[in-house]
N, C-alpha and C. Protein backbone atom coordinates (compact mmCIF):
# COMPACT_ATOMS: atom_id res chain seq x y z
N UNK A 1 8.63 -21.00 42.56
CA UNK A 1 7.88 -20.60 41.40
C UNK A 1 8.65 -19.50 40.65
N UNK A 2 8.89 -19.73 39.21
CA UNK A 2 9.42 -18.59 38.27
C UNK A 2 8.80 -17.69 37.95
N UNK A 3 8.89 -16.65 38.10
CA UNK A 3 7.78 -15.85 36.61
C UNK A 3 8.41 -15.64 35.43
N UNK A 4 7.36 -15.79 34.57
CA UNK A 4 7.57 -15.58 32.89
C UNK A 4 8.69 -14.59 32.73
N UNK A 5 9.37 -14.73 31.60
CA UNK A 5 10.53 -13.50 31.23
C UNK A 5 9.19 -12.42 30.72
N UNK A 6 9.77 -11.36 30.60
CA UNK A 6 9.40 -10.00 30.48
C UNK A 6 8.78 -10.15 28.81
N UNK A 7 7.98 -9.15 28.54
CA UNK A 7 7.26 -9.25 27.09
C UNK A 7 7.93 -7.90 26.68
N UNK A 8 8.66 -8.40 25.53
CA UNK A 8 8.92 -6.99 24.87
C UNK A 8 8.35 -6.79 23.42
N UNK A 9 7.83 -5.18 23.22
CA UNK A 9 7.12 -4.78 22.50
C UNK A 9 7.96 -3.82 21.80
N UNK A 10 8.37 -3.94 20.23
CA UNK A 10 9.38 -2.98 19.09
C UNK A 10 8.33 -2.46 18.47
N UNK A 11 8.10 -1.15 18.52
CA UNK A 11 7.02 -0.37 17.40
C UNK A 11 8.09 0.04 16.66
N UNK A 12 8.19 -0.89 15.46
CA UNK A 12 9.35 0.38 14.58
C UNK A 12 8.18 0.78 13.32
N UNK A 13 8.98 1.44 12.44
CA UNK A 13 8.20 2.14 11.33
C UNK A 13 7.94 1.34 10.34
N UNK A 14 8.36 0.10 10.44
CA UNK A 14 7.24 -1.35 9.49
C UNK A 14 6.44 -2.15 9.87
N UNK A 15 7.14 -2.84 10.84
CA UNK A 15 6.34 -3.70 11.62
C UNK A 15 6.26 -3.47 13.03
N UNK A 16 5.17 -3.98 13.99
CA UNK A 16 5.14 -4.26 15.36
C UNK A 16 5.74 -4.94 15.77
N UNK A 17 6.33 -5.36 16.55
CA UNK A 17 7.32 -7.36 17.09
C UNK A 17 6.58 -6.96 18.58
N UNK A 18 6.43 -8.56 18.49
CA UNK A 18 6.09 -9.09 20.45
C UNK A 18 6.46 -10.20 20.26
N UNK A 19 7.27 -10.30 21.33
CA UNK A 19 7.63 -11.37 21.86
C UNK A 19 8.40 -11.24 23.41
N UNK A 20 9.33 -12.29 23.80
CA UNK A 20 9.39 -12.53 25.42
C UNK A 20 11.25 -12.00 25.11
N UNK A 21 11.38 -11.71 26.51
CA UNK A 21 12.97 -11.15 26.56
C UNK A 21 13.87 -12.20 26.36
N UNK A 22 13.63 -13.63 26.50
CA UNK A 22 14.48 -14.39 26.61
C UNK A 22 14.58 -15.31 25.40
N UNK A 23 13.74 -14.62 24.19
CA UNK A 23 14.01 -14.95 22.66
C UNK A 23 14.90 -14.71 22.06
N UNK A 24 15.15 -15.31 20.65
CA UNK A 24 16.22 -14.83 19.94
C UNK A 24 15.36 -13.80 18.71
N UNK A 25 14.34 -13.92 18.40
CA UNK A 25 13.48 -13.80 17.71
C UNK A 25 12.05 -13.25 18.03
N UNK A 26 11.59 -12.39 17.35
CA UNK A 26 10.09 -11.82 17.95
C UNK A 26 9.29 -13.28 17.70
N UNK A 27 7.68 -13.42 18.22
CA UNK A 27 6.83 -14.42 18.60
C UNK A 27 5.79 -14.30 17.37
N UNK A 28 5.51 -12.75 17.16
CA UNK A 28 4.71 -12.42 16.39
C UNK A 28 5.22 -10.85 16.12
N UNK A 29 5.10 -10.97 14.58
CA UNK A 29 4.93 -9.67 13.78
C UNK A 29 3.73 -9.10 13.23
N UNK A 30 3.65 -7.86 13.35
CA UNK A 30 2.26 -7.21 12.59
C UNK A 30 3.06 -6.36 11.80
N UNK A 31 1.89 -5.83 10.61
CA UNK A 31 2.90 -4.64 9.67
C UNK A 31 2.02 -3.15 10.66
N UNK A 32 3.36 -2.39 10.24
CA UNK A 32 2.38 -1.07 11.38
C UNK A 32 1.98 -0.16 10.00
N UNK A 33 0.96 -0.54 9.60
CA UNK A 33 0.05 0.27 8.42
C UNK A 33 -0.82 0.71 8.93
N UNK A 34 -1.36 1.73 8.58
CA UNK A 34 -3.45 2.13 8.48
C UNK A 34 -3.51 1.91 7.23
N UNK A 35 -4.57 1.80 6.57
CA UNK A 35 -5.66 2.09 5.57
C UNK A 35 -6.79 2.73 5.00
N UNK A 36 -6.93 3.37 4.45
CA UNK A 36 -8.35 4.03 4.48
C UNK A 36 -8.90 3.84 3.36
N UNK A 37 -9.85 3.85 2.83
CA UNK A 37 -10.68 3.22 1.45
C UNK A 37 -10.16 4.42 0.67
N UNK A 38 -10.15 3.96 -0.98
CA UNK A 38 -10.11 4.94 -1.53
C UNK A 38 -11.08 5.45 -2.49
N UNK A 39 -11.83 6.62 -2.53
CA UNK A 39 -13.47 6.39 -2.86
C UNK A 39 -13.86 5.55 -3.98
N UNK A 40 -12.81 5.50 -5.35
CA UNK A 40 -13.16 5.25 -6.64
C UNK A 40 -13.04 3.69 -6.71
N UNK A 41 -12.14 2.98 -5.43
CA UNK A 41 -12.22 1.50 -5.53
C UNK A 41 -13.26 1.00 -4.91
N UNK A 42 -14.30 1.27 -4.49
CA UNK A 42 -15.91 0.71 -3.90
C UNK A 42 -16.00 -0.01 -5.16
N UNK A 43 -15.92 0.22 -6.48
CA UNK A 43 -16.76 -0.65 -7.01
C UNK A 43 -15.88 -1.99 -7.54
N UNK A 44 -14.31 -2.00 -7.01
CA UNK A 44 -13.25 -2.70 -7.12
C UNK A 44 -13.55 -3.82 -5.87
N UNK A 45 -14.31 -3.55 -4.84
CA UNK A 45 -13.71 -4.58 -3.57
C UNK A 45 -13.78 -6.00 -3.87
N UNK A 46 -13.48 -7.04 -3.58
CA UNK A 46 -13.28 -8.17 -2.39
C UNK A 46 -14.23 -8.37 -2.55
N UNK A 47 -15.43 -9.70 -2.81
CA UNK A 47 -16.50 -9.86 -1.60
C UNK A 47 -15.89 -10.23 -0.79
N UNK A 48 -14.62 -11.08 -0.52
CA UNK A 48 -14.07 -11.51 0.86
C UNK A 48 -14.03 -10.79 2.10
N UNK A 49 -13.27 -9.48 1.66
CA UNK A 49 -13.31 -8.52 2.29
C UNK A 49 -14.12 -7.63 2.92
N UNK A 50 -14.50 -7.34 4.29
CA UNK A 50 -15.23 -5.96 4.83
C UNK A 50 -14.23 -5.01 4.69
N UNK A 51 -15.05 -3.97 4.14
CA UNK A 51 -14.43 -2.96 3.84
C UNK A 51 -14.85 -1.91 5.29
N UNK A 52 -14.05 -0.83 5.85
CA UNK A 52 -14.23 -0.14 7.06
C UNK A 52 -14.04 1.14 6.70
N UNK A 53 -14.18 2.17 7.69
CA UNK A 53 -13.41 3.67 7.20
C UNK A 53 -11.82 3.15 7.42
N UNK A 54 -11.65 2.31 8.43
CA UNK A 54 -10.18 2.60 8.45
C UNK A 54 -9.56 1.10 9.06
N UNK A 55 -8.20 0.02 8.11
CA UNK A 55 -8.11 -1.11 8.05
C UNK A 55 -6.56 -0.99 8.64
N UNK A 56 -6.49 -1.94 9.44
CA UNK A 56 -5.31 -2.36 10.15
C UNK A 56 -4.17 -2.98 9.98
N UNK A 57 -3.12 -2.94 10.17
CA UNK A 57 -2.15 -4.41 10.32
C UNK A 57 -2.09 -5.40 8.92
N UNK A 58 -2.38 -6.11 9.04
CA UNK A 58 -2.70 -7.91 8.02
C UNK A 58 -3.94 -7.56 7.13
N UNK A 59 -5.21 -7.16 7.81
CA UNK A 59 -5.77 -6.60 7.20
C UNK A 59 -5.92 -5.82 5.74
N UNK A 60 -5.03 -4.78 6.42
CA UNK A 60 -4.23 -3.56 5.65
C UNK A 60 -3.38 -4.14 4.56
N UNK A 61 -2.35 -4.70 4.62
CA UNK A 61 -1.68 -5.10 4.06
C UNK A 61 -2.34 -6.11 2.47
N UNK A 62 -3.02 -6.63 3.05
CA UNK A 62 -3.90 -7.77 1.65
C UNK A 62 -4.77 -6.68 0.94
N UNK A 63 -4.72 -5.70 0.91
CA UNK A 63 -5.89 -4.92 0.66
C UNK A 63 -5.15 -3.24 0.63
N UNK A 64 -3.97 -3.78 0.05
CA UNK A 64 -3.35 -2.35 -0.39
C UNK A 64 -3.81 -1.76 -1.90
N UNK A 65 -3.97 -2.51 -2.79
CA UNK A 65 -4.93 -2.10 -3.85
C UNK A 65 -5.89 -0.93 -4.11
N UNK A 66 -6.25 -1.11 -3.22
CA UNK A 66 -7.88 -0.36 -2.16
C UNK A 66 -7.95 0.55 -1.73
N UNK A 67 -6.99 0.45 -0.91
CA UNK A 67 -6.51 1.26 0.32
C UNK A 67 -5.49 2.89 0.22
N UNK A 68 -5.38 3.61 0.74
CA UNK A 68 -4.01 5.00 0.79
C UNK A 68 -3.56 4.10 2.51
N UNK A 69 -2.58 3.75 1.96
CA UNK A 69 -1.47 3.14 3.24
C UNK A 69 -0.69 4.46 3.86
N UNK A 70 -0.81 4.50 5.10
CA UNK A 70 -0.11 4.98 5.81
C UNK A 70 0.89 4.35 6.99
N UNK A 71 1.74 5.48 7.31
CA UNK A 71 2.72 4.13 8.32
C UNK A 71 2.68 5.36 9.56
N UNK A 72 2.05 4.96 10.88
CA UNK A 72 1.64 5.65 11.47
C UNK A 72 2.72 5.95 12.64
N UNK A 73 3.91 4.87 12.67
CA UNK A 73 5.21 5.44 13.77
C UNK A 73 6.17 5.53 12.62
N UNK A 74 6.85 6.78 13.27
CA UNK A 74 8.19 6.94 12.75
C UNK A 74 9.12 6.95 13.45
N UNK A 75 10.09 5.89 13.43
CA UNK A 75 11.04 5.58 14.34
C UNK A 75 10.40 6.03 15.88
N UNK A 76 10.31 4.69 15.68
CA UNK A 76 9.10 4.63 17.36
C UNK A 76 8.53 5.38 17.67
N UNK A 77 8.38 6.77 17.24
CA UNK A 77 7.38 7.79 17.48
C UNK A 77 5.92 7.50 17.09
N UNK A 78 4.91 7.51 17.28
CA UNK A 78 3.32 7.32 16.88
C UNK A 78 3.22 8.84 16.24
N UNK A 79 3.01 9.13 15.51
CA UNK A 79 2.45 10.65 14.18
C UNK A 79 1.11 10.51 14.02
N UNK A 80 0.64 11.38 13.86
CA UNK A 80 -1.00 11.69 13.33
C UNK A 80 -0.82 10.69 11.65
């Protein structure tokens, strides 16, 4: 019996990557954003959209309009 290659995880300061060690290529990307509403666009939203105190990833990203984007690692570091 084999076990799976190893999962590696890149937090850089745009995106997330996961994928397996024995790729050439990450599996899946996320963007590494927050979001937070910005008060005067409430009457701008989406109905598509739920709006939150605070929007993620993919989320985040469709809904930069809206939003004060932040990028929460800096060079792999995690920052307030």
């Amino acid at each position: 019996m084999t076990s799976p290659p190893p999962i590696v995880l890149d937090g850089g300061t745009s995106f997330l990557k996961v994928g397996y060690a024995a790729q050439n290529f990450p599996k899946y990307q996320y963007p590494s954003i927050i979001g937070r509403l910005i008060l005067r666009s409430k009457e701008q939203q989406d109905s598509n959209l739920i709006i939150k105190d605070i929007i993620c990833s993919n989320k985040a990203a469709t809904a930069q309009a809206i939003l004060q984007i932040s990028y929460p690692i800096e060079n792999g570091i995690i920052k307030k």
